[in-house]
PDB file of N, CA and C in Angstrom:
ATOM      1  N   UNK A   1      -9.593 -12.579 -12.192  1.00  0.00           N
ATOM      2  CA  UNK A   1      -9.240 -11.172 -12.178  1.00  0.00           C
ATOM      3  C   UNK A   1      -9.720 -10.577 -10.868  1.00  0.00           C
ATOM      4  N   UNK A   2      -8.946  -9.850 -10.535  1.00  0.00           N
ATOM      5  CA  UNK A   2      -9.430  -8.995  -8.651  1.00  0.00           C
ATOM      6  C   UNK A   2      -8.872  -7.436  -8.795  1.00  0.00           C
ATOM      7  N   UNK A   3      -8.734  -7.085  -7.895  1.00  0.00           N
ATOM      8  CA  UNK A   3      -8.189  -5.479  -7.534  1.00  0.00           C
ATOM      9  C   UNK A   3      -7.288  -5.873  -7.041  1.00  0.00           C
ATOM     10  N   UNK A   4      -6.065  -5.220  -7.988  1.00  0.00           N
ATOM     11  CA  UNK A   4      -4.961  -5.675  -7.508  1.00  0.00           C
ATOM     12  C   UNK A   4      -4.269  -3.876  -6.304  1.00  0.00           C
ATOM     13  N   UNK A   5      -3.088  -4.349  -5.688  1.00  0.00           N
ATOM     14  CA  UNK A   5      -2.371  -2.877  -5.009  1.00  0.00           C
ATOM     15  C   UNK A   5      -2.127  -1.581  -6.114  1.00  0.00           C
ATOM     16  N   UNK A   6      -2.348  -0.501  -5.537  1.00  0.00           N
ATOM     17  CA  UNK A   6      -1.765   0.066  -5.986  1.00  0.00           C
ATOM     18  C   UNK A   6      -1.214   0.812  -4.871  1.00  0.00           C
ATOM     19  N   UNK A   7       0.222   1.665  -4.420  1.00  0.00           N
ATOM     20  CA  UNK A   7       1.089   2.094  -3.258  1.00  0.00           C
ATOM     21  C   UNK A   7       2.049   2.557  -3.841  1.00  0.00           C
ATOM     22  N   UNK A   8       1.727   4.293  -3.157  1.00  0.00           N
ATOM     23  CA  UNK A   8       2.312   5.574  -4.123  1.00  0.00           C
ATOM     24  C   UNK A   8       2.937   6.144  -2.643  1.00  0.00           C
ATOM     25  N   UNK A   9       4.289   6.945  -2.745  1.00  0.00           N
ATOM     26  CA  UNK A   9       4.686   7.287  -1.835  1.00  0.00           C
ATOM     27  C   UNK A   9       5.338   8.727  -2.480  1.00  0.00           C
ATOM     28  N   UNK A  10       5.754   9.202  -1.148  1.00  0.00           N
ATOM     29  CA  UNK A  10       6.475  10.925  -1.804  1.00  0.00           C
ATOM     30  C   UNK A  10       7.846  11.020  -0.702  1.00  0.00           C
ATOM     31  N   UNK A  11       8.712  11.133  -1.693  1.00  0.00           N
ATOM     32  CA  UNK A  11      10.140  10.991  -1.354  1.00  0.00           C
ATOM     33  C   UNK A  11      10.691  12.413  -0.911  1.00  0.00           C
ATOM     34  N   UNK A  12      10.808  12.570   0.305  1.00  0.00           N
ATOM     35  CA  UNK A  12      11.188  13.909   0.983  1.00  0.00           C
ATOM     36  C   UNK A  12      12.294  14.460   1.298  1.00  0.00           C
ATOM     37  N   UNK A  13      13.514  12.835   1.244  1.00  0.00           N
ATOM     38  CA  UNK A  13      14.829  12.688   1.854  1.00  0.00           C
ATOM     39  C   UNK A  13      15.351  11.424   1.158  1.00  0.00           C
ATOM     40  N   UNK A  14      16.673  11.437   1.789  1.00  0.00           N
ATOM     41  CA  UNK A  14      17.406   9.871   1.493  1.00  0.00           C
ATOM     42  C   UNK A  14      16.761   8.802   1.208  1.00  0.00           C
ATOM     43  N   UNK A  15      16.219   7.930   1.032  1.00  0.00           N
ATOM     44  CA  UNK A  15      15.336   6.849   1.232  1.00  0.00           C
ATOM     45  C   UNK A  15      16.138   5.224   1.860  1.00  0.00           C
ATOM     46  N   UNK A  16      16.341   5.574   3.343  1.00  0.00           N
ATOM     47  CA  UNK A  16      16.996   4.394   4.174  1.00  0.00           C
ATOM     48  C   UNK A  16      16.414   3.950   4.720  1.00  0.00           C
ATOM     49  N   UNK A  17      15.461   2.824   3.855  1.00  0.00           N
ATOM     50  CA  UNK A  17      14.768   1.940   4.428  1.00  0.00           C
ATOM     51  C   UNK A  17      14.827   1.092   5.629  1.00  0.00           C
ATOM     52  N   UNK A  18      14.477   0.494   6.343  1.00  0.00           N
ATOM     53  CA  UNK A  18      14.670  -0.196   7.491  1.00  0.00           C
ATOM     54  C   UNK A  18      15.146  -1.863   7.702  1.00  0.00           C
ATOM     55  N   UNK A  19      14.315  -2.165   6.005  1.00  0.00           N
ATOM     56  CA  UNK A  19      14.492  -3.612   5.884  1.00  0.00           C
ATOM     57  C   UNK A  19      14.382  -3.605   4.526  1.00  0.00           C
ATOM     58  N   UNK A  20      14.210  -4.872   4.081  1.00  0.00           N
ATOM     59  CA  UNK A  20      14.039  -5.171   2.878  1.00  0.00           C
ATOM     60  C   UNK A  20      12.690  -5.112   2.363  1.00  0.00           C
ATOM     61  N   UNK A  21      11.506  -4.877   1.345  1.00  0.00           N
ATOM     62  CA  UNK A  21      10.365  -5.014   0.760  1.00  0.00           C
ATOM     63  C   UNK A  21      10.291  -6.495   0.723  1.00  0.00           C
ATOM     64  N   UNK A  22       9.250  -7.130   1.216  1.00  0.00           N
ATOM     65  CA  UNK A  22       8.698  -8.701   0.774  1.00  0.00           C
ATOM     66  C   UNK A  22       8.858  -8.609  -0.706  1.00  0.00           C
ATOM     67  N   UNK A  23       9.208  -9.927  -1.022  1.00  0.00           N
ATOM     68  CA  UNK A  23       9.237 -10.514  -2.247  1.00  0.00           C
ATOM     69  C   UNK A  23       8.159  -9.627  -3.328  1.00  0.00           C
ATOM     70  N   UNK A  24       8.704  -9.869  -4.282  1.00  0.00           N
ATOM     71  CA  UNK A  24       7.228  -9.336  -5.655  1.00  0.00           C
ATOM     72  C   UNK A  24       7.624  -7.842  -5.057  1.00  0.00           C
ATOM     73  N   UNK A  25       7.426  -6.817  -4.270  1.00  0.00           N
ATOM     74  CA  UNK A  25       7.598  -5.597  -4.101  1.00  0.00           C
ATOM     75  C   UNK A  25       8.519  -5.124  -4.470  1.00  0.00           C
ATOM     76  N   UNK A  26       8.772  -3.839  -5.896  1.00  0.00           N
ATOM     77  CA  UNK A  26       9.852  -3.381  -6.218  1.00  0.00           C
ATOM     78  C   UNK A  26       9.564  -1.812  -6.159  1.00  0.00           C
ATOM     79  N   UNK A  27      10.229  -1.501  -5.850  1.00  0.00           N
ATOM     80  CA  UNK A  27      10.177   0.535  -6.023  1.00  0.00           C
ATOM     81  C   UNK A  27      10.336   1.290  -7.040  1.00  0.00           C
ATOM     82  N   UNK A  28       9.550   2.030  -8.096  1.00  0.00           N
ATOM     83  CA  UNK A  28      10.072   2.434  -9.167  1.00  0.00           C
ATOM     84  C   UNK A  28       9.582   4.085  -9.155  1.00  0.00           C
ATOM     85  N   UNK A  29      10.198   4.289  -9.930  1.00  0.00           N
ATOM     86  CA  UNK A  29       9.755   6.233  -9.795  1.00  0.00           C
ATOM     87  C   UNK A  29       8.241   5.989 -10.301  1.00  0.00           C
ATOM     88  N   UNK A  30       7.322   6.889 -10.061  1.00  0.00           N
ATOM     89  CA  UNK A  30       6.037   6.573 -10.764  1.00  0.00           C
ATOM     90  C   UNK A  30       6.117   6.930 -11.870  1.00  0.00           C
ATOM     91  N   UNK A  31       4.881   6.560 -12.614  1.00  0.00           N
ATOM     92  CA  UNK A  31       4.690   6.208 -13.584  1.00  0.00           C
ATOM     93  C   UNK A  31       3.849   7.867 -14.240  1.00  0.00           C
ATOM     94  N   UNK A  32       3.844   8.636 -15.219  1.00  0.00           N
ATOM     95  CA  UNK A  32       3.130   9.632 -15.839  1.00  0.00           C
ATOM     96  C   UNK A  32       2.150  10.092 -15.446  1.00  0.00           C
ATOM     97  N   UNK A  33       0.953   9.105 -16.060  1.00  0.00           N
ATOM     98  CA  UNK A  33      -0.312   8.924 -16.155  1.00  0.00           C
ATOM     99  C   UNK A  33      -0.785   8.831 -14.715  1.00  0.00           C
ATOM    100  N   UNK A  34       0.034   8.394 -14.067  1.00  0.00           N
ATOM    101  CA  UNK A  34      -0.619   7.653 -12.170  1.00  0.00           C
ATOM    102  C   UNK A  34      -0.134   9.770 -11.594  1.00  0.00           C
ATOM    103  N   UNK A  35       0.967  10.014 -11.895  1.00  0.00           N
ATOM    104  CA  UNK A  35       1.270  11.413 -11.328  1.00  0.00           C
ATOM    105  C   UNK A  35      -0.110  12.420 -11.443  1.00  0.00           C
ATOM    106  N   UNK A  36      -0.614  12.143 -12.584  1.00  0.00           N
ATOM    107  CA  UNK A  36      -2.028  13.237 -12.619  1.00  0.00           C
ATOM    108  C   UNK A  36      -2.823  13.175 -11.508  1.00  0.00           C
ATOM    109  N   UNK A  37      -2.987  12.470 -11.192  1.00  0.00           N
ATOM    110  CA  UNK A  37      -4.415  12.286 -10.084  1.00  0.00           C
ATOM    111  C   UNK A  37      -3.338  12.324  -8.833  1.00  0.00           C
ATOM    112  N   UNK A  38      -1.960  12.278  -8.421  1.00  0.00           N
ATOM    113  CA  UNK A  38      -1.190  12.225  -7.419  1.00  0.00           C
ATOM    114  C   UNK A  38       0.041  12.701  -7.219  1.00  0.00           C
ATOM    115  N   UNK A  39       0.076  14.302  -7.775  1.00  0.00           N
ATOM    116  CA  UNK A  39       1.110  15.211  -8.406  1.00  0.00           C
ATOM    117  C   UNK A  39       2.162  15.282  -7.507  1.00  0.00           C
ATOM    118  N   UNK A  40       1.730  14.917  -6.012  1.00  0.00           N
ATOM    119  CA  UNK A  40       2.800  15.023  -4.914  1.00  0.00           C
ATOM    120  C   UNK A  40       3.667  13.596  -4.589  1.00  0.00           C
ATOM    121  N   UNK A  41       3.072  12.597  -5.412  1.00  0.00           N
ATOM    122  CA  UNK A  41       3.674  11.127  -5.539  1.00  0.00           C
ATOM    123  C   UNK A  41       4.890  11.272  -6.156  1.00  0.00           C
ATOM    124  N   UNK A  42       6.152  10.367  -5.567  1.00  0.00           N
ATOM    125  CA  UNK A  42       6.733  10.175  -6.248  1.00  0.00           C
ATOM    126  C   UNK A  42       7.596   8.666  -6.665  1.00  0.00           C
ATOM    127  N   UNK A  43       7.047   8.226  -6.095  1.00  0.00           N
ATOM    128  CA  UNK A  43       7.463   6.513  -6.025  1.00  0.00           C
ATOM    129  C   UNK A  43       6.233   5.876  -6.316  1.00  0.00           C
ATOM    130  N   UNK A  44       6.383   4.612  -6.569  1.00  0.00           N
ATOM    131  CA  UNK A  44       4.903   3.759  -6.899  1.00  0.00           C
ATOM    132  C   UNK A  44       5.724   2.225  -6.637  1.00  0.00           C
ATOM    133  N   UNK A  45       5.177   1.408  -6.081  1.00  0.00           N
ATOM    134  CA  UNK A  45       5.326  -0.072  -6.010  1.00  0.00           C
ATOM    135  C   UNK A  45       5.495  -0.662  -7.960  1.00  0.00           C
ATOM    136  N   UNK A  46       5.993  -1.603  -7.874  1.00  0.00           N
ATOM    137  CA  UNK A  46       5.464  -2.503  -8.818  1.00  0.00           C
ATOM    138  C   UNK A  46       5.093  -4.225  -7.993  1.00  0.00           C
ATOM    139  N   UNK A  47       3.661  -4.188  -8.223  1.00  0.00           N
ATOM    140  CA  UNK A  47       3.881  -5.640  -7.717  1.00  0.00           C
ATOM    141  C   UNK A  47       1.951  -5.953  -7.866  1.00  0.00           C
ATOM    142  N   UNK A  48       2.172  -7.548  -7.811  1.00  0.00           N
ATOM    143  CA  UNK A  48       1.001  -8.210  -8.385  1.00  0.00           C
ATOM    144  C   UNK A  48      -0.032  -8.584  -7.335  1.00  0.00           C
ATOM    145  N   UNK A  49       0.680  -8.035  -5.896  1.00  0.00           N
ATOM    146  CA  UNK A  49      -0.083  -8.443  -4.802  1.00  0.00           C
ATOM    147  C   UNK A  49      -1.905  -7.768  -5.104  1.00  0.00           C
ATOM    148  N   UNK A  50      -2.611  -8.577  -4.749  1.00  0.00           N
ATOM    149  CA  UNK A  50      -4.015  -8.675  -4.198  1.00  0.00           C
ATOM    150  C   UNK A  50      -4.398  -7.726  -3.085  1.00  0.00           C
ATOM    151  N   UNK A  51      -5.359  -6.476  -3.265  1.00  0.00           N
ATOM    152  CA  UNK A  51      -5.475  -5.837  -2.616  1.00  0.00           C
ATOM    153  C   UNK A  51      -6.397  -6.326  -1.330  1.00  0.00           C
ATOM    154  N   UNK A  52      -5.952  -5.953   0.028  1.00  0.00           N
ATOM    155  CA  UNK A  52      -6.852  -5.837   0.964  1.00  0.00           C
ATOM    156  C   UNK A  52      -6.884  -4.869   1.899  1.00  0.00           C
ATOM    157  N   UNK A  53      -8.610  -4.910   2.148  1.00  0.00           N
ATOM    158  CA  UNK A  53      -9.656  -3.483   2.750  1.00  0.00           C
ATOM    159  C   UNK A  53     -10.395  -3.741   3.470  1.00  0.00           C
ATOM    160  N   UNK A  54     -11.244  -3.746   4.000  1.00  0.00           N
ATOM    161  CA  UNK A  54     -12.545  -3.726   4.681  1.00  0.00           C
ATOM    162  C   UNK A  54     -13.150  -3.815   3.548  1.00  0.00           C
ATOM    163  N   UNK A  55     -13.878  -4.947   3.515  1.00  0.00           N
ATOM    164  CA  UNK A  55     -15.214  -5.356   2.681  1.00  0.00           C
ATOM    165  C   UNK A  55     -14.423  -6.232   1.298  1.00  0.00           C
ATOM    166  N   UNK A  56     -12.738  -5.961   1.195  1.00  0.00           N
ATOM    167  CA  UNK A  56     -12.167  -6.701   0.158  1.00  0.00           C
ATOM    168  C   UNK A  56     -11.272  -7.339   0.864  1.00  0.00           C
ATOM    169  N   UNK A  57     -10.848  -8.402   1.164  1.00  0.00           N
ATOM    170  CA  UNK A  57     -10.523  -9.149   2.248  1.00  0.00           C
ATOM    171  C   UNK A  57      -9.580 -10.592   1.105  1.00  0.00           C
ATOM    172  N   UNK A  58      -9.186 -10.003   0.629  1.00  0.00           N
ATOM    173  CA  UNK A  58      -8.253 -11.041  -0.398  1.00  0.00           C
ATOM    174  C   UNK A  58      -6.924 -11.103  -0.364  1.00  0.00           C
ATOM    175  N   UNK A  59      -6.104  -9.794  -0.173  1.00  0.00           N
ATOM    176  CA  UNK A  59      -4.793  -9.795  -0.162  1.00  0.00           C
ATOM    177  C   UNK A  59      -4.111 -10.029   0.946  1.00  0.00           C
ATOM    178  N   UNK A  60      -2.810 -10.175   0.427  1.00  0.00           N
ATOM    179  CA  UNK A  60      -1.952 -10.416   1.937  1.00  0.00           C
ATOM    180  C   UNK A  60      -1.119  -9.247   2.732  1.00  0.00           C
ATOM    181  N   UNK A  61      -2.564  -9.241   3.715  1.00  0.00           N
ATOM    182  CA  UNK A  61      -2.409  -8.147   4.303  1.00  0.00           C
ATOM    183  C   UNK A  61      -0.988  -8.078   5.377  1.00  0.00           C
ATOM    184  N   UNK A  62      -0.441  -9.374   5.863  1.00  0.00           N
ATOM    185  CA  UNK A  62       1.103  -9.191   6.427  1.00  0.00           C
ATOM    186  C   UNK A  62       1.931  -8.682   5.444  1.00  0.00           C
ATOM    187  N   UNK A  63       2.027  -8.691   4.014  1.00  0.00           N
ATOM    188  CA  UNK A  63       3.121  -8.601   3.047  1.00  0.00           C
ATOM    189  C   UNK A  63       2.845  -7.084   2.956  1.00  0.00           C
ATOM    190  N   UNK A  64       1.241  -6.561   2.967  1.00  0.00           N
ATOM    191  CA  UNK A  64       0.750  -4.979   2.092  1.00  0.00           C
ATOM    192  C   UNK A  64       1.337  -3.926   3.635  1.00  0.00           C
ATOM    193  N   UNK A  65       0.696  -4.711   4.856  1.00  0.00           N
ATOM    194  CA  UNK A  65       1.236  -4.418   6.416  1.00  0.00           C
ATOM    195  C   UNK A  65       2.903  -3.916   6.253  1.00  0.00           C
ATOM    196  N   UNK A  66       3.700  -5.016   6.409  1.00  0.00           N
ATOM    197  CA  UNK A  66       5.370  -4.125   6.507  1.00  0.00           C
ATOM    198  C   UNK A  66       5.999  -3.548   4.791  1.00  0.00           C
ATOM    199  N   UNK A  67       4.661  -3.523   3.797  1.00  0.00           N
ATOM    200  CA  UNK A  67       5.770  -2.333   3.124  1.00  0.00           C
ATOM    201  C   UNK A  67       5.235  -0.998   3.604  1.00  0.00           C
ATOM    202  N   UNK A  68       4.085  -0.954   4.005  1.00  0.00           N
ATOM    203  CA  UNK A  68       3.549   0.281   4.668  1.00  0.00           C
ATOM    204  C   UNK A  68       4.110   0.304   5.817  1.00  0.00           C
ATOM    205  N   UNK A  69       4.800   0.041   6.694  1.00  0.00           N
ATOM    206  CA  UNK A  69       4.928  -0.192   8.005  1.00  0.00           C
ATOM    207  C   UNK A  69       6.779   0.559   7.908  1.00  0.00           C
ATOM    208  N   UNK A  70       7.349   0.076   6.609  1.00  0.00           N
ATOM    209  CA  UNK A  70       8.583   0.310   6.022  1.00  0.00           C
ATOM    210  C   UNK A  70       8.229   1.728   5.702  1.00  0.00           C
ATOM    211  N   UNK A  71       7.839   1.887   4.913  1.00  0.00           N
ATOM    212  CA  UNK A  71       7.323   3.344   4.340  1.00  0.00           C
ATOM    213  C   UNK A  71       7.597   4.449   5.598  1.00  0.00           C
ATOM    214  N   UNK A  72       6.672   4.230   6.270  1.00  0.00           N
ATOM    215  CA  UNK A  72       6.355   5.109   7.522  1.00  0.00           C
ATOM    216  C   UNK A  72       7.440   4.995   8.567  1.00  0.00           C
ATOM    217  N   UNK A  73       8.431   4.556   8.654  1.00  0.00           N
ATOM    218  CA  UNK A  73       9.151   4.382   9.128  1.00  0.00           C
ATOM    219  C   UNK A  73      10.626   5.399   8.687  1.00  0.00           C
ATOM    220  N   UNK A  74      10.697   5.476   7.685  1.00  0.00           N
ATOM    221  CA  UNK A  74      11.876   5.993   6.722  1.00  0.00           C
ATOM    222  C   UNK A  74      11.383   7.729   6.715  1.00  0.00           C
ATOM    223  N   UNK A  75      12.308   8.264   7.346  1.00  0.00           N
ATOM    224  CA  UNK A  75      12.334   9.538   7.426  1.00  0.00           C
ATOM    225  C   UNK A  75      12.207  10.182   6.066  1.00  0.00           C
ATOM    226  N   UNK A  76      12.422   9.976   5.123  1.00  0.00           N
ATOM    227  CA  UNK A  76      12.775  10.272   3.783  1.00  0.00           C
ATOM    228  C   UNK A  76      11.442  10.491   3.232  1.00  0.00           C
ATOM    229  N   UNK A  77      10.204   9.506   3.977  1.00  0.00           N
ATOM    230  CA  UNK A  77       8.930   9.057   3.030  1.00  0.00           C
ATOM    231  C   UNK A  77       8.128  10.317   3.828  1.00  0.00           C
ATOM    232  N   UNK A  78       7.197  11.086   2.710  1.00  0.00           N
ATOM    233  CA  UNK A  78       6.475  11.933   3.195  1.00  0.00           C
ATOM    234  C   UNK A  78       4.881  11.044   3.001  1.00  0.00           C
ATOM    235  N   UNK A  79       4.436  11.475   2.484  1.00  0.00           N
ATOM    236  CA  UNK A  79       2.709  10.735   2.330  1.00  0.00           C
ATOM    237  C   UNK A  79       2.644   9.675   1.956  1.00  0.00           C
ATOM    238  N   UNK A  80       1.658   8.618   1.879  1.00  0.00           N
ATOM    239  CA  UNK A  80       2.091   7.341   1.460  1.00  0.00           C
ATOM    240  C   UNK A  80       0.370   7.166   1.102  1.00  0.00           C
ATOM    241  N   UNK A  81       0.514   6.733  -0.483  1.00  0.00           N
ATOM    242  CA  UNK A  81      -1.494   6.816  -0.659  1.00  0.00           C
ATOM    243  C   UNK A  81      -1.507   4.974  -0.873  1.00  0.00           C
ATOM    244  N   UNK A  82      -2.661   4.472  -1.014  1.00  0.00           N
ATOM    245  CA  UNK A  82      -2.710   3.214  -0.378  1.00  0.00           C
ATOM    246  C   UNK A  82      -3.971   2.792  -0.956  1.00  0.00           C
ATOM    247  N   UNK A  83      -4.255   1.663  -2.061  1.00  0.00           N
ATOM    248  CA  UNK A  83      -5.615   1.437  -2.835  1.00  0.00           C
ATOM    249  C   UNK A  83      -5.563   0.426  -3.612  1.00  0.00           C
ATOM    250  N   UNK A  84      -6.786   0.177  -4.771  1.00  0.00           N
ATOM    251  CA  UNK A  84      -6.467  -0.852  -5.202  1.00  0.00           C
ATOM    252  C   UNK A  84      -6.722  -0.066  -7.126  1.00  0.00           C
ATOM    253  N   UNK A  85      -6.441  -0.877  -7.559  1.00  0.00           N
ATOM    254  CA  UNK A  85      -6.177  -0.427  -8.794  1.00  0.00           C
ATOM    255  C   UNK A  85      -7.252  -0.202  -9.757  1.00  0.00           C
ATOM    256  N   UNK A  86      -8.365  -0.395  -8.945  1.00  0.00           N
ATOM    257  CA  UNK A  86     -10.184  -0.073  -9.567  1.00  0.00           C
ATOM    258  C   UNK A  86     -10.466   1.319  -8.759  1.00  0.00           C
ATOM    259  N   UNK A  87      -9.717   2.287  -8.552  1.00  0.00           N
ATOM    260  CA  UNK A  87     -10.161   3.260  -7.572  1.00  0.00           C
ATOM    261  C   UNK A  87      -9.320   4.498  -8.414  1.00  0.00           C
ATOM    262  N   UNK A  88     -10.197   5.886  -8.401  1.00  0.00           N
ATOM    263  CA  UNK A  88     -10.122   6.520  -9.211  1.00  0.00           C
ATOM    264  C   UNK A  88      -9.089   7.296  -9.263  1.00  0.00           C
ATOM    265  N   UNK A  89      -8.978   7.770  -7.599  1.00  0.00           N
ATOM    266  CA  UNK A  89      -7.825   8.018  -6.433  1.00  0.00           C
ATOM    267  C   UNK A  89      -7.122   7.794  -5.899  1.00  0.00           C
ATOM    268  N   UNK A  90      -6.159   7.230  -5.302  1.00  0.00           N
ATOM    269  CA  UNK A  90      -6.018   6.762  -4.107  1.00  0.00           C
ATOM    270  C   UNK A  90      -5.763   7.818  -2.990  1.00  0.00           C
ATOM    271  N   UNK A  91      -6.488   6.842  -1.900  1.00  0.00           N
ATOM    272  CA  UNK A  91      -6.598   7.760  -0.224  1.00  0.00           C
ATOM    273  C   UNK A  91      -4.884   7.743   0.142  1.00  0.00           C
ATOM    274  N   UNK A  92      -5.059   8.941   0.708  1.00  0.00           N
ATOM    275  CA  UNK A  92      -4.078   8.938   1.780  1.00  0.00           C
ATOM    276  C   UNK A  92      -3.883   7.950   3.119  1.00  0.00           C
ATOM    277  N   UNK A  93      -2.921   7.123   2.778  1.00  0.00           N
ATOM    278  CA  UNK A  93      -2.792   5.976   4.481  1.00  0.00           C
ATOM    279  C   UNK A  93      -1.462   6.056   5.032  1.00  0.00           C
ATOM    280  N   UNK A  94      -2.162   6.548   6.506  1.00  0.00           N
ATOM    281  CA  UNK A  94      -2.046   7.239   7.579  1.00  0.00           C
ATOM    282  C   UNK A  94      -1.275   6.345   8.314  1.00  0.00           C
ATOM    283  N   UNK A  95      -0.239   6.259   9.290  1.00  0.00           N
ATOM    284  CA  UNK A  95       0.212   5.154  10.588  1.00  0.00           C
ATOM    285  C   UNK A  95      -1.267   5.022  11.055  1.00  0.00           C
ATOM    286  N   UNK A  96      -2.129   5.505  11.523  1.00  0.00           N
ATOM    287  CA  UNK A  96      -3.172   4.826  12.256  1.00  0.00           C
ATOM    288  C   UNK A  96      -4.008   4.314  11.350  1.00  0.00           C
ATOM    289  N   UNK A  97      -4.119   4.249   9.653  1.00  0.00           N
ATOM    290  CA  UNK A  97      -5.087   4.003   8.695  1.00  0.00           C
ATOM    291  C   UNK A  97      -4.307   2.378   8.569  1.00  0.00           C
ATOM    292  N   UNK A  98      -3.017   2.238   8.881  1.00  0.00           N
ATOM    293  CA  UNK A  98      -2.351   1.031   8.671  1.00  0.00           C
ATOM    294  C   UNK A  98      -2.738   0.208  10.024  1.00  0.00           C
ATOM    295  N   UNK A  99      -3.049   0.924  11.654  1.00  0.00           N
ATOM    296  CA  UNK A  99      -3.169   0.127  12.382  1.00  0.00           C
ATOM    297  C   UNK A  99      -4.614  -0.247  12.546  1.00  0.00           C
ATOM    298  N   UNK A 100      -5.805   0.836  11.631  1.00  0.00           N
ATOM    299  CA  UNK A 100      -6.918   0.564  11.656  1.00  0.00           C
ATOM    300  C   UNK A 100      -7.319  -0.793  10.622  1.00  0.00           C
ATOM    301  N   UNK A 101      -6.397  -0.768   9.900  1.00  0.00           N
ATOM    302  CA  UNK A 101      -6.858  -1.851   9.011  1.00  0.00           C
ATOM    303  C   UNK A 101      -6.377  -3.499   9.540  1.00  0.00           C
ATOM    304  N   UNK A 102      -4.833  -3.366  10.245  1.00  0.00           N
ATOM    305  CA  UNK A 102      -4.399  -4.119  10.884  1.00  0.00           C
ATOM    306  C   UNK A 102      -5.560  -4.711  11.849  1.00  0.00           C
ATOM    307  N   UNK A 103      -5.959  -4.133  12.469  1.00  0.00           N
ATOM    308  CA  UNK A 103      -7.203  -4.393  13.514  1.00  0.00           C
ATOM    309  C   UNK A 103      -8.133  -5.578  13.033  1.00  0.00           C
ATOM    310  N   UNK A 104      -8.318  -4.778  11.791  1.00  0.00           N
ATOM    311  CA  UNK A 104      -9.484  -5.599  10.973  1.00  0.00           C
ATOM    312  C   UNK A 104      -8.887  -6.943  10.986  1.00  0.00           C
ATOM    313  N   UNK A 105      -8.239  -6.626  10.293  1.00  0.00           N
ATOM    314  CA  UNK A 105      -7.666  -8.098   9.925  1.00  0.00           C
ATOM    315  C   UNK A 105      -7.214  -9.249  10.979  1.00  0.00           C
ATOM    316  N   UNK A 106      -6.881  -8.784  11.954  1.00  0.00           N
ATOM    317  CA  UNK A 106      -6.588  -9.764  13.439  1.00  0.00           C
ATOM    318  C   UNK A 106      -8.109 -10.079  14.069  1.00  0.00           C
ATOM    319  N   UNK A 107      -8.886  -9.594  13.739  1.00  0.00           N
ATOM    320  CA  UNK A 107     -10.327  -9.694  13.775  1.00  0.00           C
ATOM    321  C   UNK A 107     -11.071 -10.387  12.934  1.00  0.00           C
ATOM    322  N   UNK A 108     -10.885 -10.111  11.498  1.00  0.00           N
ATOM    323  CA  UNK A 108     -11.158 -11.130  10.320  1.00  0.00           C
ATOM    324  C   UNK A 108     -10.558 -11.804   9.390  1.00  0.00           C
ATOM    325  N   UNK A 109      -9.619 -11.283   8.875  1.00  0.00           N
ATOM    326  CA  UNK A 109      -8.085 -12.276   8.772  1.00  0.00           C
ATOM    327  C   UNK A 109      -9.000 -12.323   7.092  1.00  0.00           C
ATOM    328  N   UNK A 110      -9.168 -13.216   6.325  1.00  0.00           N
ATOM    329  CA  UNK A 110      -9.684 -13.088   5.256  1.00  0.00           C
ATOM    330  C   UNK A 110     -10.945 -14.303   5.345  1.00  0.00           C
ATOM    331  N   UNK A 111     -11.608 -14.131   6.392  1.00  0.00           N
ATOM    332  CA  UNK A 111     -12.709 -15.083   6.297  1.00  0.00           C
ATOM    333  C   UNK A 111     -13.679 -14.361   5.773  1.00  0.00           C
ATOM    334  N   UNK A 112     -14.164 -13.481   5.905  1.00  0.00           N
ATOM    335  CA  UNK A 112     -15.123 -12.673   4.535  1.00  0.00           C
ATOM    336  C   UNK A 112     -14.974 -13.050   3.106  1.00  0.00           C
ATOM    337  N   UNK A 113     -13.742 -13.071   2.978  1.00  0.00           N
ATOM    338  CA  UNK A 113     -13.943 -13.449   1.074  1.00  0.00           C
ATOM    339  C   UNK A 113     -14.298 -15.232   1.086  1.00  0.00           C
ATOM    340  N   UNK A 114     -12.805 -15.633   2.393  1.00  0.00           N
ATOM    341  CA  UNK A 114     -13.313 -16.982   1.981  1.00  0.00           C
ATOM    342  C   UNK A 114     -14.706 -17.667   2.190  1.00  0.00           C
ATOM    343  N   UNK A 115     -15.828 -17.130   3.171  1.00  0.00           N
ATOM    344  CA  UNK A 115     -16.786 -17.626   3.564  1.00  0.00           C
ATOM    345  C   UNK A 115     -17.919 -17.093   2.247  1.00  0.00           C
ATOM    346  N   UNK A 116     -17.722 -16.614   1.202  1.00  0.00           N
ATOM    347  CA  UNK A 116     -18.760 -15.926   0.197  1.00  0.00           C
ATOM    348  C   UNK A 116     -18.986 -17.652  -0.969  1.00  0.00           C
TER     349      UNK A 116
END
């Protein structure tokens, strides 16, 4: 068992994506219960991917990288929140919160989890 994604977005316009979502990534209107804590959400992922963060270093951060990368790209997408599914909230992630994490990861790639 891990922290899996959770990736909430807010639909402003058309939604003309750029490419396709990696595999396992599907788009569904959100879900009720997830709208309370994220009233301005209106999309939510479905998918089983493995979250990765700074200090959680498990998921696949190329696959979590271009649906965020997709997101932000699409005129349509207004905010895009970005977490893992043990978190009470999710943060707001930013184009530079995607290239700050990117960083990380070309820097540590997932040798933190694997070296524990």
């Amino acid at each position: 068992m891990g922290v899996d994604v959770e990736l909430y977005f807010q639909k402003t316009g058309e939604l003309e994506f750029e490419r396709e979502f990696p595999a396992g990534w599907e788009v569904c209107e959100i879900r009720d219960y997830k709208k309370e804590d994220h009233p301005e959400a209106t999309h939510e992922f479905d998918t089983m991917s493995r979250l990765y963060s700074d200090g959680y270093e498990r998921g696949s951060w190329p696959d979590i990288c271009a649906v965020l990368m997709i997101l932000h790209a699409c005129p349509g997408v207004g905010k895009v929140w970005y977490g893992g599914d043990s978190y009470v909230s999710l943060p707001e992630f930013t184009v530079d919160d995607v290239l700050d994490l990117s960083n990380h990861f070309m820097k540590h790639g997932e040798r933190p989890y694997r070296s524990r």
